[in-house]
Protein backbone atom coordinates (compact mmCIF):
# COMPACT_ATOMS: atom_id res chain seq x y z
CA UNK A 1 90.23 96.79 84.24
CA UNK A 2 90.16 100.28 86.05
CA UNK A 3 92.44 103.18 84.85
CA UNK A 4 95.36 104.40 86.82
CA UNK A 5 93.17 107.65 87.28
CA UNK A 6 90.08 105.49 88.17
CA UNK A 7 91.87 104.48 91.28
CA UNK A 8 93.01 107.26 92.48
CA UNK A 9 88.91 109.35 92.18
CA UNK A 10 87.58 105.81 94.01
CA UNK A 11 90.77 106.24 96.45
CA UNK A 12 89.93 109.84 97.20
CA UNK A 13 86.39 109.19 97.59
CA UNK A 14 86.53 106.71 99.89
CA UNK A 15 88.35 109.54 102.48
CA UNK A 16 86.70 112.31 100.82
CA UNK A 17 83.36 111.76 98.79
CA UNK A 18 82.70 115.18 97.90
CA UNK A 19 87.13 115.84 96.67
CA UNK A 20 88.11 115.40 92.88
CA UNK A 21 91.04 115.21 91.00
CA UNK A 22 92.03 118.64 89.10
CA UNK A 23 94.72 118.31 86.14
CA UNK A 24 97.57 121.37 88.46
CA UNK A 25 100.53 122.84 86.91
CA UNK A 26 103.21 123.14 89.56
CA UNK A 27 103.96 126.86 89.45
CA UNK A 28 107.75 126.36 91.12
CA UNK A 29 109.01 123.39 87.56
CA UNK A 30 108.08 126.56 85.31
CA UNK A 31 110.36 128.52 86.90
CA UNK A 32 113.06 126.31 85.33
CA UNK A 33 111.17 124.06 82.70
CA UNK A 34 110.01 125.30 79.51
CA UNK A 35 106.49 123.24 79.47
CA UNK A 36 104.07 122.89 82.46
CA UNK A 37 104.53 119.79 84.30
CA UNK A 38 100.80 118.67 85.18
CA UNK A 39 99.88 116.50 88.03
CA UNK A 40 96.48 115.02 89.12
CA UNK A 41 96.16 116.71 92.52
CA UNK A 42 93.28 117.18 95.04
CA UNK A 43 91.02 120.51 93.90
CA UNK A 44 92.12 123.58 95.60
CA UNK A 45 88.73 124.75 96.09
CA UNK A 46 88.16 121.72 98.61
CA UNK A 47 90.86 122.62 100.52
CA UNK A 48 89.23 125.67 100.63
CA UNK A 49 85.97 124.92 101.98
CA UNK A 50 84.98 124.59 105.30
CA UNK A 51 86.78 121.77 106.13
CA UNK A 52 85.15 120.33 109.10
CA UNK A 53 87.25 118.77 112.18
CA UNK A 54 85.58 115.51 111.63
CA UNK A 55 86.76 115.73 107.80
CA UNK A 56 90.22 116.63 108.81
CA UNK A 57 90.53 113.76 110.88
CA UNK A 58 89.59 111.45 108.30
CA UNK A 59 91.97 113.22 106.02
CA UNK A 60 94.98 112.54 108.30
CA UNK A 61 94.07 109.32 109.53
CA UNK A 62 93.90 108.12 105.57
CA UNK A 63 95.86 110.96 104.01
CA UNK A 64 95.77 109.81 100.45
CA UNK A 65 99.97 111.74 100.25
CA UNK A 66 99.95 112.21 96.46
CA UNK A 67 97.01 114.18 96.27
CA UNK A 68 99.43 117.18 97.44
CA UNK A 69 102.67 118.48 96.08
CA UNK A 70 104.74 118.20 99.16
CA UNK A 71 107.36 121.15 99.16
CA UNK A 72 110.43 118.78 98.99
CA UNK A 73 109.10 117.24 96.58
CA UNK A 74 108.63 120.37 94.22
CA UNK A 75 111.67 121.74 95.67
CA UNK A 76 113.73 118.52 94.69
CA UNK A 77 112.00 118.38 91.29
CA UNK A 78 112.72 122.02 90.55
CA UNK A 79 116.89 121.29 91.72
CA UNK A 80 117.12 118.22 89.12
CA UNK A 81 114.92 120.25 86.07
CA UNK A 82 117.58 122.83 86.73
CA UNK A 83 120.49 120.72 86.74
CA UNK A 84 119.87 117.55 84.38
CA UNK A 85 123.42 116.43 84.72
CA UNK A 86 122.43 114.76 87.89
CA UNK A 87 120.27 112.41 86.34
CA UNK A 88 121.08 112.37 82.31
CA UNK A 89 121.16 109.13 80.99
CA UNK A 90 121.16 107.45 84.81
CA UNK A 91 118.76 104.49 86.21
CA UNK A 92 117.14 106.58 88.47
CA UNK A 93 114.94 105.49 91.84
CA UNK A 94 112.50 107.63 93.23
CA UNK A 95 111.61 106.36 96.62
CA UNK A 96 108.86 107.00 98.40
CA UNK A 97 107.10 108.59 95.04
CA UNK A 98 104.09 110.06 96.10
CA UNK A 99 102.82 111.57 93.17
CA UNK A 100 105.69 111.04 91.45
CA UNK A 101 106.67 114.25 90.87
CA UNK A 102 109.93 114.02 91.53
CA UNK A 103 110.15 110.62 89.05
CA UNK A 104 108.50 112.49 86.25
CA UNK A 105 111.03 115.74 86.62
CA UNK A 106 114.11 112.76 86.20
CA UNK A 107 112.52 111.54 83.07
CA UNK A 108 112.13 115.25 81.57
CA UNK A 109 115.77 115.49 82.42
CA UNK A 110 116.78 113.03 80.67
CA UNK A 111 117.25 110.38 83.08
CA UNK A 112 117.44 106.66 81.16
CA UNK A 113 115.05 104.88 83.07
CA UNK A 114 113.05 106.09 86.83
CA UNK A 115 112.09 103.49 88.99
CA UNK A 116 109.30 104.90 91.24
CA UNK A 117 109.17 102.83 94.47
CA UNK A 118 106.08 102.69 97.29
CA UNK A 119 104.50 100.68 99.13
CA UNK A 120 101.31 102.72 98.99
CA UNK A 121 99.93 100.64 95.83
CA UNK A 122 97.54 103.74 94.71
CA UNK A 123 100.68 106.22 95.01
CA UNK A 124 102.08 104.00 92.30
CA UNK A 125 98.90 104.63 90.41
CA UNK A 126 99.07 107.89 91.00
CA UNK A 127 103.09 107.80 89.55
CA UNK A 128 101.52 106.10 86.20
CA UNK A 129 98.54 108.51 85.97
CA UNK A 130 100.88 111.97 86.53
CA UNK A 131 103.31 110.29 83.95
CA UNK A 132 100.39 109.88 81.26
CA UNK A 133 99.94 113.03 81.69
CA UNK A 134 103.55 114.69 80.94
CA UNK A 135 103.91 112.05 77.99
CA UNK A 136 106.61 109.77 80.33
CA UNK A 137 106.95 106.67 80.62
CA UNK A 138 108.06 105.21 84.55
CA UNK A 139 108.31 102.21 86.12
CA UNK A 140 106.73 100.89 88.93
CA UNK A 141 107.98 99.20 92.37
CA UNK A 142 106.49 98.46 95.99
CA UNK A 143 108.71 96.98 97.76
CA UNK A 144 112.73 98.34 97.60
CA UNK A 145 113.92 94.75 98.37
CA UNK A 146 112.58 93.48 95.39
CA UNK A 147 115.09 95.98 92.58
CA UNK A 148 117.39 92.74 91.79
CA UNK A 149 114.51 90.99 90.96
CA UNK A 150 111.99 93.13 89.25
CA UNK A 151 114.68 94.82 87.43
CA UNK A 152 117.48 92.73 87.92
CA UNK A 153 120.29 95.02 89.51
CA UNK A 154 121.25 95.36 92.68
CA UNK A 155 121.25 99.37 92.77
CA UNK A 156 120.72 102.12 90.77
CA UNK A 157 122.90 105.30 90.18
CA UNK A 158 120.64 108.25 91.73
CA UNK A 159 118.38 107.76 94.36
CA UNK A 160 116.04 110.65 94.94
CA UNK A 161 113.97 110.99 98.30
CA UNK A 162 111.56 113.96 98.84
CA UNK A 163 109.84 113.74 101.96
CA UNK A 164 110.07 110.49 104.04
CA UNK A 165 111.45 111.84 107.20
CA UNK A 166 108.13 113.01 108.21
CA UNK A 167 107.99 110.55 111.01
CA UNK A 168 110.95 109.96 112.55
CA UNK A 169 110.72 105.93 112.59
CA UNK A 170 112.16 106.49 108.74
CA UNK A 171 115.81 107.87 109.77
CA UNK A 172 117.14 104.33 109.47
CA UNK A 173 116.93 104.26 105.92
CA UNK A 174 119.63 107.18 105.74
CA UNK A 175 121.71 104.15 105.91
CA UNK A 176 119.76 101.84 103.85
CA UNK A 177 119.91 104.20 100.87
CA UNK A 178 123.50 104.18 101.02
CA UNK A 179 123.16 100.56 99.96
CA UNK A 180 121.35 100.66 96.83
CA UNK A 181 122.86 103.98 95.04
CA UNK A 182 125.92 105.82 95.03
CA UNK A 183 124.43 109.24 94.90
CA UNK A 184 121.36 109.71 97.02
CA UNK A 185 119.62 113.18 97.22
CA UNK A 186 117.56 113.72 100.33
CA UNK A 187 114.71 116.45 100.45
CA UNK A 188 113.82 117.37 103.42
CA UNK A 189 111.60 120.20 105.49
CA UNK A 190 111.01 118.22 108.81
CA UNK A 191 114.16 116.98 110.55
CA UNK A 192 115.09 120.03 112.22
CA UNK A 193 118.87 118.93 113.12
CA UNK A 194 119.93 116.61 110.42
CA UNK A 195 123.45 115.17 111.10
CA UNK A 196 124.28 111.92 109.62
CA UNK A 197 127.94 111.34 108.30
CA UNK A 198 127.40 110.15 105.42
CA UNK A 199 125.27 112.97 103.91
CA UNK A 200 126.13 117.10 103.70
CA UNK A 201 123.61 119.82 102.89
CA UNK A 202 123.50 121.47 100.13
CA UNK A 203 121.49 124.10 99.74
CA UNK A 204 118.45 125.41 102.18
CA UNK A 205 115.40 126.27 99.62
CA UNK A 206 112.98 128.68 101.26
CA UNK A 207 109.39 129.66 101.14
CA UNK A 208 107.75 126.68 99.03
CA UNK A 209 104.30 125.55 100.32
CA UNK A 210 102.47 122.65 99.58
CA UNK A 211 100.30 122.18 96.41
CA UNK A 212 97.11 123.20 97.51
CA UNK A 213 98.14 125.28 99.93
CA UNK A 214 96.98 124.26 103.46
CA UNK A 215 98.33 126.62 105.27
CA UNK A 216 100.65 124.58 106.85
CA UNK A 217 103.16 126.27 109.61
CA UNK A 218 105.42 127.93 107.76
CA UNK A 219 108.37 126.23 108.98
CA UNK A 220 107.59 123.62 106.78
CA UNK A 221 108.20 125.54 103.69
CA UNK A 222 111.78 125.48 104.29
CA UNK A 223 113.34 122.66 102.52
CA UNK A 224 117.28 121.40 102.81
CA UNK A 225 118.72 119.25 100.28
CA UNK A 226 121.16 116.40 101.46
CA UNK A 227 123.62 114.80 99.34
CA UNK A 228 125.59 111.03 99.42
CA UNK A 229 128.22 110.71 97.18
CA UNK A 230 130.04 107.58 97.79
């Protein structure tokens, strides 16, 4: 039986032979945490290297999304670290996980029970390796429609979504989300005009980049944070 962490090197290797997996602090959680938060994320020096186009291609065209701390994710992970009211003692759903950084910053708040949910099956062994390594303990779910019965409820009280309006075929689930939780918190650092009546910003979080840095335009280190609160 292969480790969590075994999955994700043969995962990475498949799109990247010559990547590994380096144990990362995330600089922006100790800003508010008192211990480093660690996650298994893609070595910096790769993304360093000359990355040829043919590599970049392959990267995109397979992008294996947790090896990267997206900046809504961070940025959404830092906001609940430094508010654990949000989540204290709350069944708590972190959709579209990733890593599962966001997840992992609900548990260190406090949060009674996270639900990490994906349909990307090595995200979700990415969720259990990153939790091994902060000492956490999450649970695990690829498909949303199947909460009532994998955990038998219907919703949970916080839903937390970092990242998932990257391609704008995902706006519909605005609405779904509304569904399963009463308060939903919506990262976000693509959707340039966001207007949906249901959810307000919050707060506008600048200058984050991604974990490695790519150098990505720098209009994507801008993050908003929506709220729903039914």
């Amino acid at each position: 039986h292969m480790s969590a962490f075994d999955q994700l090197n043969q995962a990475l290797h498949k799109v990247l032979p010559n990547a590994f997996l380096a144990q990362t602090p995330i600089p922006l959680l100790q800003t508010v945490y008192p211990q480093p938060v660690y996650l298994w994320l893609i070595d910096e020096n790769f993304c360093h290297e000359d990355l040829t186009p043919e590599i970049i291609e392959r990267l995109w065209q397979n992008c294996p999304y947790w090896v990267f701390a997206w900046a809504s994710g961070q940025v959404l992970a830092q906001y609940i670290l430094a508010n654990p009211h949000l989540v204290k003692d709350q069944v708590v759903m972190d959709f579209g996980a990733g890593s599962g950084i966001v997840g992992i910053a609900a548990k260190l708040a406090g949060a009674k029970q996270v639900i990490c949910c994906d349909i990307d099956l090595v995200s979700l062994a990415a969720c259990q390796a990153n939790a091994a390594l902060n000492q956490v303990k999450l649970e695990l779910l690829d498909d949303l429609f199947a909460l009532p019965t994998q955990f038998g409820r219907d919703k949970v009280d916080v839903l937390l979504v970092a990242d998932v309006l990257y391609d704008k075929a995902n706006l519909p689930l605005l609405d779904l989300f509304l569904q399963y939780a009463d308060t939903v918190w919506v990262a976000d650092s693509r959707v340039k005009n966001f207007n949906h009546p249901h959810y307000q910003k919050i707060t506008v979080l600048d200058d984050t980049t991604t974990l490695p840095d790519m150098d990505e335009a720098k209009q994507f280190n801008q993050v908003a944070l929506y709220r729903h609160q039914k």
